[in-house]
N, C-alpha and C. Protein backbone atom coordinates (compact mmCIF):
# COMPACT_ATOMS: atom_id res chain seq x y z
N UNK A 1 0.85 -1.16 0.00
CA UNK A 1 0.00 0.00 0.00
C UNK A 1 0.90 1.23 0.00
N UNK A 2 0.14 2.36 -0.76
CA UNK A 2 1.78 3.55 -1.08
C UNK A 2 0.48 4.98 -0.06
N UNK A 3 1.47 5.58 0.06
CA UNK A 3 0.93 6.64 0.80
C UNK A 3 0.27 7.52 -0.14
N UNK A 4 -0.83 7.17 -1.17
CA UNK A 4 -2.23 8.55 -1.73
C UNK A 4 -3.47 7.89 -1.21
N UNK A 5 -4.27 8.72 -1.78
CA UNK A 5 -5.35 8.96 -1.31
C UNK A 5 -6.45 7.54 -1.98
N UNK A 6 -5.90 7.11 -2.81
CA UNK A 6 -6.59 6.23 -3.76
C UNK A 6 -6.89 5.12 -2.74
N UNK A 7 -5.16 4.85 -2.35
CA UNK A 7 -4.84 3.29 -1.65
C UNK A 7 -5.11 3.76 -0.54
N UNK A 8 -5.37 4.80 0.97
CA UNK A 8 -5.41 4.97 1.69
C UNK A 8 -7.04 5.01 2.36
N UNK A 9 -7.93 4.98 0.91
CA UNK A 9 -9.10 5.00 1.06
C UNK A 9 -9.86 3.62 1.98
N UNK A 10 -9.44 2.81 1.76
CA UNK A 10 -9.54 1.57 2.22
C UNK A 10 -8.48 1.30 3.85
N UNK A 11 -8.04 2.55 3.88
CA UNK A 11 -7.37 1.81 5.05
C UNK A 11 -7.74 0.88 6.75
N UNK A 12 -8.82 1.65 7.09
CA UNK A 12 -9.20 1.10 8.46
C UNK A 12 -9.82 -0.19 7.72
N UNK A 13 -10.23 -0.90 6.56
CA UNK A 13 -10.31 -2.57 6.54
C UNK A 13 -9.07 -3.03 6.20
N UNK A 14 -7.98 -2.42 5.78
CA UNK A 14 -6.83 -3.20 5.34
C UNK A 14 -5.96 -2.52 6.74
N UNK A 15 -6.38 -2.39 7.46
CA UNK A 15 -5.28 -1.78 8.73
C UNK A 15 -4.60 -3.16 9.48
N UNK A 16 -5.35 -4.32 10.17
CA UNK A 16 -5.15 -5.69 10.39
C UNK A 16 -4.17 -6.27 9.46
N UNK A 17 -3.85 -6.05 8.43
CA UNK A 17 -3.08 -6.84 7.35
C UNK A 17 -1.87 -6.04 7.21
N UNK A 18 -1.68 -4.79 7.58
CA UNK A 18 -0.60 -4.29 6.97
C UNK A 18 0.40 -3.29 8.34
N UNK A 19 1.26 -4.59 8.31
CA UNK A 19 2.32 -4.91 9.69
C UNK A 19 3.14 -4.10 9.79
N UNK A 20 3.82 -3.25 8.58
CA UNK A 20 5.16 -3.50 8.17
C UNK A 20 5.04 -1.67 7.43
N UNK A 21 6.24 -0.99 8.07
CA UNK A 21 5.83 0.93 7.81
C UNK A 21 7.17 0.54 6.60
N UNK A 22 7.47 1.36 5.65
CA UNK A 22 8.44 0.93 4.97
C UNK A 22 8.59 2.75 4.56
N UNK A 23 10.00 2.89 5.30
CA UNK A 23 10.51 4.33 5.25
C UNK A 23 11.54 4.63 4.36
N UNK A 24 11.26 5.56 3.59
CA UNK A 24 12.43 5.56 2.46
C UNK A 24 13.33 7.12 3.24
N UNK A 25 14.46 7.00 3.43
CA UNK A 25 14.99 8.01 4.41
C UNK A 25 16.19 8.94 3.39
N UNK A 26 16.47 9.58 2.99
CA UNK A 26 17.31 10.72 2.04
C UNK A 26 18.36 11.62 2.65
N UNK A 27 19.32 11.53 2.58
CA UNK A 27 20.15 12.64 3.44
C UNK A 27 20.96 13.12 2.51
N UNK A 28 20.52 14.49 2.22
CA UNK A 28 21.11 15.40 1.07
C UNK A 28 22.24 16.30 1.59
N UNK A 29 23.18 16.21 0.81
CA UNK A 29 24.52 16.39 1.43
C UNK A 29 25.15 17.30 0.22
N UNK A 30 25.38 18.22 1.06
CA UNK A 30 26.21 19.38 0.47
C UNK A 30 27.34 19.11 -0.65
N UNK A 31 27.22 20.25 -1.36
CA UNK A 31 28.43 19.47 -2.76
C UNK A 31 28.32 18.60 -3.98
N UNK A 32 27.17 18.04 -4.00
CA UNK A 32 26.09 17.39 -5.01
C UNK A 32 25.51 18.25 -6.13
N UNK A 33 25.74 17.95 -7.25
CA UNK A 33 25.23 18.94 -7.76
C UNK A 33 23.09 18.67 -8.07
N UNK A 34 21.94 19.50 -7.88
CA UNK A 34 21.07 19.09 -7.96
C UNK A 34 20.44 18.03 -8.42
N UNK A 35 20.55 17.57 -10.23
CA UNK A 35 20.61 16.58 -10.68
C UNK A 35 20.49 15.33 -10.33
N UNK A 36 22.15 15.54 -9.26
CA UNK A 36 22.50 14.28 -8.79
C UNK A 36 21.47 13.67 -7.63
N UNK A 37 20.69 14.95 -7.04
CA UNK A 37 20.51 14.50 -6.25
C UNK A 37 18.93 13.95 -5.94
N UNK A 38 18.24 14.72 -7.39
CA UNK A 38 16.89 14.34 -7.90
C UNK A 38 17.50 12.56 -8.79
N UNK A 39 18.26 12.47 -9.21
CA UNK A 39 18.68 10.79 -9.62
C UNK A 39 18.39 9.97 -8.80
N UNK A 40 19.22 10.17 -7.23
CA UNK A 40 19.46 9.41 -5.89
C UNK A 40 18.01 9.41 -5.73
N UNK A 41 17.25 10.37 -5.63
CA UNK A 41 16.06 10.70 -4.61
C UNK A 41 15.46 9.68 -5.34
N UNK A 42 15.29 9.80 -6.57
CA UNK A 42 14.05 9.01 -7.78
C UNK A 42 14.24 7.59 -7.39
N UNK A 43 16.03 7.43 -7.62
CA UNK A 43 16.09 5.95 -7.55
C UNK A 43 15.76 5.19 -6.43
N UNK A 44 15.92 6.02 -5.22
CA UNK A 44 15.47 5.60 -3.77
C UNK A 44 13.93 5.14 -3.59
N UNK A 45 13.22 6.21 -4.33
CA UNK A 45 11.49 6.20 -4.12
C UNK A 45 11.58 4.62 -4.92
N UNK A 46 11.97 4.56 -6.06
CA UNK A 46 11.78 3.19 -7.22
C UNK A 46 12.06 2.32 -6.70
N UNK A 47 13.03 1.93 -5.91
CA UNK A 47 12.98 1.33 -5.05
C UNK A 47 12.67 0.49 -3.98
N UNK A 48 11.57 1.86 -3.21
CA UNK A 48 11.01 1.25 -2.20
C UNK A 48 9.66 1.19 -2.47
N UNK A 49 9.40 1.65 -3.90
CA UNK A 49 7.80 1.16 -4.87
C UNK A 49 7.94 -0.07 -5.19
N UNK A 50 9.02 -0.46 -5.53
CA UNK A 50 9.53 -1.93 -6.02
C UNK A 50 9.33 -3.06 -4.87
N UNK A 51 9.93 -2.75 -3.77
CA UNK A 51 9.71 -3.17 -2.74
C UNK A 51 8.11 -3.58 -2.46
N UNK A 52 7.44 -2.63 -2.03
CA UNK A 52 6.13 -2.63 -1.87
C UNK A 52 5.40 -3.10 -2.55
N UNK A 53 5.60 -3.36 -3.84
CA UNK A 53 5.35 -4.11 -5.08
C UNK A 53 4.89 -5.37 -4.78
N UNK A 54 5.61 -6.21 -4.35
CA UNK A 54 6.26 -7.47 -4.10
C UNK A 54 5.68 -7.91 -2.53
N UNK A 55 5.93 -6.91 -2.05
CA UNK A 55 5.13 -6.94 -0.38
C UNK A 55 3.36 -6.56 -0.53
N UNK A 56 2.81 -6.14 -1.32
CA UNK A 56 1.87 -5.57 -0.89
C UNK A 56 1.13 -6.23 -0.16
N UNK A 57 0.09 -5.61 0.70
CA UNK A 57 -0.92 -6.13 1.17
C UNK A 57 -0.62 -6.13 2.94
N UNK A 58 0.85 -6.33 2.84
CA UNK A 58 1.56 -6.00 4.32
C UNK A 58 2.61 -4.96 4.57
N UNK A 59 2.47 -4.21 3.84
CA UNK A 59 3.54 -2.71 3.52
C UNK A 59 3.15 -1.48 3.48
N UNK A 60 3.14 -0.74 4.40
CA UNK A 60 2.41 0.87 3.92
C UNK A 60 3.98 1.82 3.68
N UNK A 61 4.01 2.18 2.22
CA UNK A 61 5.38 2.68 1.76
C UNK A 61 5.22 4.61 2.02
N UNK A 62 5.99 4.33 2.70
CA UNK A 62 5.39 5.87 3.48
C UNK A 62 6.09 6.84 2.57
N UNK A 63 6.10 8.22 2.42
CA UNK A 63 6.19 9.44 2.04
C UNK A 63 8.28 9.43 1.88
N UNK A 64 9.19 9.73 1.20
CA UNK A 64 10.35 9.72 1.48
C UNK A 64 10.33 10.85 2.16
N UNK A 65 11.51 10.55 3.52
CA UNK A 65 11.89 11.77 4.44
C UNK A 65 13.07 11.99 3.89
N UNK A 66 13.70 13.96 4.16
CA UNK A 66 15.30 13.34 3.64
C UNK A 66 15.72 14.50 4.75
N UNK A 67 16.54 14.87 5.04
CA UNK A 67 17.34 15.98 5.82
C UNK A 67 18.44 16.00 4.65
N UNK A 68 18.93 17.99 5.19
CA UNK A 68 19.72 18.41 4.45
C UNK A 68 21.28 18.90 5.83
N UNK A 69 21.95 17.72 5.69
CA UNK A 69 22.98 16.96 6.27
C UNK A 69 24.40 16.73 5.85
N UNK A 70 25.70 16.48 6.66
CA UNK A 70 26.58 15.56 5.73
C UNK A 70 26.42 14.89 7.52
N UNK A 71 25.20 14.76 8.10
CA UNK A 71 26.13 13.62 9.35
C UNK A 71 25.11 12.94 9.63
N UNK A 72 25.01 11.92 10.37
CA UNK A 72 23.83 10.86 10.42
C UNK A 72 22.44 11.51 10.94
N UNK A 73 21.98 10.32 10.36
CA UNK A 73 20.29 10.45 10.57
C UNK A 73 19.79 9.61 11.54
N UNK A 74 19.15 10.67 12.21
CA UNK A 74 17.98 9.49 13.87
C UNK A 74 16.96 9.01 13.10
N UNK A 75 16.53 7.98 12.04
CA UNK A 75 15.02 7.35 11.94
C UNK A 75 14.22 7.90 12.92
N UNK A 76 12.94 8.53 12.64
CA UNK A 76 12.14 8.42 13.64
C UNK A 76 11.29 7.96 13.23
N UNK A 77 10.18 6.31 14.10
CA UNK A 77 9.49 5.36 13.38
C UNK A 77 8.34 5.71 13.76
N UNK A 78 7.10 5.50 12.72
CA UNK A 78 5.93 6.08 12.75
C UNK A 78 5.19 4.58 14.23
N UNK A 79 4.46 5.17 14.90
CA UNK A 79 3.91 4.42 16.19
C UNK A 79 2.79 3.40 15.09
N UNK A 80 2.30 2.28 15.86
CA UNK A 80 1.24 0.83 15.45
C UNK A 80 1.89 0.24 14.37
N UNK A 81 3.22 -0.40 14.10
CA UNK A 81 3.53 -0.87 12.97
C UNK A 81 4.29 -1.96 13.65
N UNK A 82 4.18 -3.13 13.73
CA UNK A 82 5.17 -4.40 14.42
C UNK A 82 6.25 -4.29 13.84
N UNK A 83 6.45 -3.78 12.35
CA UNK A 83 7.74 -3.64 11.49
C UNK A 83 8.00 -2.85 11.12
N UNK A 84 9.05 -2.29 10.83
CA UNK A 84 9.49 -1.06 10.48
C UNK A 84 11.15 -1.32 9.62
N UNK A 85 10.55 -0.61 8.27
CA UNK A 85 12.15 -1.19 7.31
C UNK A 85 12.42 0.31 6.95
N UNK A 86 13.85 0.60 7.23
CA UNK A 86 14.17 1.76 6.78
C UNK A 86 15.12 1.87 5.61
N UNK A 87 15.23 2.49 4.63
CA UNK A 87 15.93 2.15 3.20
C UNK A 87 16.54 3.63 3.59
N UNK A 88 17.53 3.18 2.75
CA UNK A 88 18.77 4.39 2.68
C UNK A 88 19.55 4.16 1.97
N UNK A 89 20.10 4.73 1.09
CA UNK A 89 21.69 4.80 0.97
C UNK A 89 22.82 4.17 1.36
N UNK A 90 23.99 3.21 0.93
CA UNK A 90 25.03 2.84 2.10
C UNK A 90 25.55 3.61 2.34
N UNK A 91 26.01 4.67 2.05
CA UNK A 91 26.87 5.56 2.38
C UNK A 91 26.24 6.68 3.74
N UNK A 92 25.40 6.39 4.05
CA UNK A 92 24.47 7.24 4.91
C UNK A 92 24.89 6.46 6.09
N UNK A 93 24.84 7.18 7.70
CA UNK A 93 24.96 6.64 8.52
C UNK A 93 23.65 6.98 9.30
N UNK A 94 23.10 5.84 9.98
CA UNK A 94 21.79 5.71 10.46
C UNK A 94 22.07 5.84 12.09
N UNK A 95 21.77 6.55 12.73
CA UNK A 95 21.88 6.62 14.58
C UNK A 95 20.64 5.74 14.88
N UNK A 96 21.19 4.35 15.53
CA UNK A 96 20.30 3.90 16.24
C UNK A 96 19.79 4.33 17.92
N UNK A 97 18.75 4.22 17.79
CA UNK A 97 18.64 5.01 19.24
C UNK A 97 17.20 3.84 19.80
N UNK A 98 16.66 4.02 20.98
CA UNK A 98 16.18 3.04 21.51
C UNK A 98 14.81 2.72 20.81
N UNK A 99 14.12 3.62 20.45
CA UNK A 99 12.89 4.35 19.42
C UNK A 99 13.19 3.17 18.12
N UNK A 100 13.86 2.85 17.60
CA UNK A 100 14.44 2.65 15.91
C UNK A 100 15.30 0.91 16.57
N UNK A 101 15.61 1.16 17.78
CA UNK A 101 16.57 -0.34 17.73
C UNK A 101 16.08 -1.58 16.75
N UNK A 102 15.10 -1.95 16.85
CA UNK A 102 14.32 -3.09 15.91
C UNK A 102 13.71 -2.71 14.72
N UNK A 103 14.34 -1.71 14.18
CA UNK A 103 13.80 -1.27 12.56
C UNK A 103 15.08 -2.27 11.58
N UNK A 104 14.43 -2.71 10.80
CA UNK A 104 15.42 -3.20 10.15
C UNK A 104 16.05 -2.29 8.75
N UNK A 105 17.35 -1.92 8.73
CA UNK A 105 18.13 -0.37 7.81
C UNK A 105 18.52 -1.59 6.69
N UNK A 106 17.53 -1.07 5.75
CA UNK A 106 18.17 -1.58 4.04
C UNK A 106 18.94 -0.61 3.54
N UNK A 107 20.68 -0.52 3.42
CA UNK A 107 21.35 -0.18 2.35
C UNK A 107 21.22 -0.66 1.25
N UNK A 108 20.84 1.09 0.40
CA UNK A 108 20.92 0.48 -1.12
C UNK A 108 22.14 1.18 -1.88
N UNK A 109 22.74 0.13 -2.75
CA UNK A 109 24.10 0.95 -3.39
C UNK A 109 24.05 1.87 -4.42
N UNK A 110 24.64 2.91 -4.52
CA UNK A 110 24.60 4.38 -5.18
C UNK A 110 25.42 4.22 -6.94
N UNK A 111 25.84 3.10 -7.11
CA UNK A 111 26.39 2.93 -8.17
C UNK A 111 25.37 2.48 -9.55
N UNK A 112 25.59 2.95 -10.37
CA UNK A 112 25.04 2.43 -11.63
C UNK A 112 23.01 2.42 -11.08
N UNK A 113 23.37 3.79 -10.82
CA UNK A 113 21.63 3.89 -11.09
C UNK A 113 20.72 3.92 -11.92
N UNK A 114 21.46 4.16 -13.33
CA UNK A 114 20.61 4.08 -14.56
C UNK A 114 20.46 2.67 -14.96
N UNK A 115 21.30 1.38 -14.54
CA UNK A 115 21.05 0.42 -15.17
C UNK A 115 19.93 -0.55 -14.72
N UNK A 116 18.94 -0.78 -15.72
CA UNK A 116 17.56 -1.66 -14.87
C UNK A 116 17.74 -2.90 -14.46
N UNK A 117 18.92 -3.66 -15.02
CA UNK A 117 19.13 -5.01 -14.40
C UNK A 117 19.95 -4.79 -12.97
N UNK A 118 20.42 -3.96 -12.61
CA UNK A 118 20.69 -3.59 -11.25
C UNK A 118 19.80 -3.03 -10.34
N UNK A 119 18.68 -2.40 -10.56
CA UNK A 119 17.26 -1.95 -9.95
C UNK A 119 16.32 -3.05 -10.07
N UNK A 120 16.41 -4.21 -10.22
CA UNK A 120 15.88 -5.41 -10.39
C UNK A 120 16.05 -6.44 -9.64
N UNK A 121 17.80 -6.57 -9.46
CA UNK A 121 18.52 -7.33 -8.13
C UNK A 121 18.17 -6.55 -6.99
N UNK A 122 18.37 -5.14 -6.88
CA UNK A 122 18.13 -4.94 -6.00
C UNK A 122 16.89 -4.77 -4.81
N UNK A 123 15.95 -4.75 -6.11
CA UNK A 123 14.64 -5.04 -5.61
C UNK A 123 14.52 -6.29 -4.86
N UNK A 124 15.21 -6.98 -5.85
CA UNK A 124 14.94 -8.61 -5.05
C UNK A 124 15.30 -8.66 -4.08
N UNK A 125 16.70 -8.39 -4.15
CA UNK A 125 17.41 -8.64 -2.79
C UNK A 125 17.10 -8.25 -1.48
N UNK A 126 16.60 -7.00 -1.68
CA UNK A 126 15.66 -5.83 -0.21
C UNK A 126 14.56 -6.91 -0.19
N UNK A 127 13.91 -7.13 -0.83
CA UNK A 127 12.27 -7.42 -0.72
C UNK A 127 12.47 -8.97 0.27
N UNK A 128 13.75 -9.88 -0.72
CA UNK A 128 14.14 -10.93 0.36
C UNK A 128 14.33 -11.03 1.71
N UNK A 129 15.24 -9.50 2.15
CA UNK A 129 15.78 -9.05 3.24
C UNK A 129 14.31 -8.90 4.52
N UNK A 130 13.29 -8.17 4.12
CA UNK A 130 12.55 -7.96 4.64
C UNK A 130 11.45 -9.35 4.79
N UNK A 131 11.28 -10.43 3.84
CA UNK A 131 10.79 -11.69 4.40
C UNK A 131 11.43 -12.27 5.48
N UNK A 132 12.81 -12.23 5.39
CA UNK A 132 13.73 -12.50 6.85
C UNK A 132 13.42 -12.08 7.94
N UNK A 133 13.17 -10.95 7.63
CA UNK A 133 13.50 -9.71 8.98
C UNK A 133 11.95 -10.35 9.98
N UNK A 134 11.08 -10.86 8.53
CA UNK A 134 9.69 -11.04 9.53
C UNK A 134 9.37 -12.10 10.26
N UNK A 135 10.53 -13.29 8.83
CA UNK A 135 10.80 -14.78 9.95
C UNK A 135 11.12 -14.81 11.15
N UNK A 136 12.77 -13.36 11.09
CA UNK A 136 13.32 -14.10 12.44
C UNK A 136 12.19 -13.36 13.24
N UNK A 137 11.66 -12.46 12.95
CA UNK A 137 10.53 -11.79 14.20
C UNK A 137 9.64 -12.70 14.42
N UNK A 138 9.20 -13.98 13.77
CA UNK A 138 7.92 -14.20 14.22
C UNK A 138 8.74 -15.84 15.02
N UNK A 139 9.36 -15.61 15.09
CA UNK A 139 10.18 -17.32 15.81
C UNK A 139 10.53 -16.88 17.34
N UNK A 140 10.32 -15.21 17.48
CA UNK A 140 10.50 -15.15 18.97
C UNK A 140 9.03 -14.69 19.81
């Protein structure tokens, strides 16, 4: 489920089904030239649409947050969600703090953003990451 008005219409019957907040997080950093940084931003959102894609039905893909930064970012996680996946950047450093300890932080890599067979693995690979994240949660 993506954060408009279309899919949100339905929310209090699909509220029971959908576990899992999926935060796309941006930290725009000085020295970038604009471009670059509408590329990053796009490829980040595609991303975590891709994601949600694949998850739906247990994913509400929330709004991208970004701060204008060169030093880490505190996640702050939206309250009623058992899961919480935060996507970022690798190059970004994430402050865990007691709020965020059990969010699970998807690095995504900044290289070769134009190529679609690499926005494809990587889809997979996150979307895999986050079936994990819910196994090992549901075995304790």
């Amino acid at each position: 489920m993506q954060w408009n008005t279309n899919e949100l219409e339905n929310w209090e019957e699909l509220r029971n089904d959908v576990d899992t907040a999926l935060l796309p997080l941006y930290l725009y950093r000085s020295g970038a030239q604009v471009p670059d940084h509408a590329l990053r931003m796009n490829y980040l959102l595609n991303v975590a649409a891709g994601i949600e894609r694949k998850l739906r039905g247990r994913v509400l893909l929330f709004p991208m947050m970004y701060q204008f930064s060169n030093e880490q970012m505190t996640p702050r996680i939206p309250e009623g969600f058992a899961h919480t996946v935060i996507l970022h950047f690798s190059g970004d450093t994430m402050r865990k703090t007691e709020e965020n300890a059990n969010a699970l932080m998807l690095a995504v890599g900044d290289q070769e953003l134009d190529s679609a067979l690499r926005f494809e693995v990587t889809v997979d690979v996150l979307y895999r990451e986050v079936i994990r994240h819910w196994q090992r949660n549901s075995e304790h």
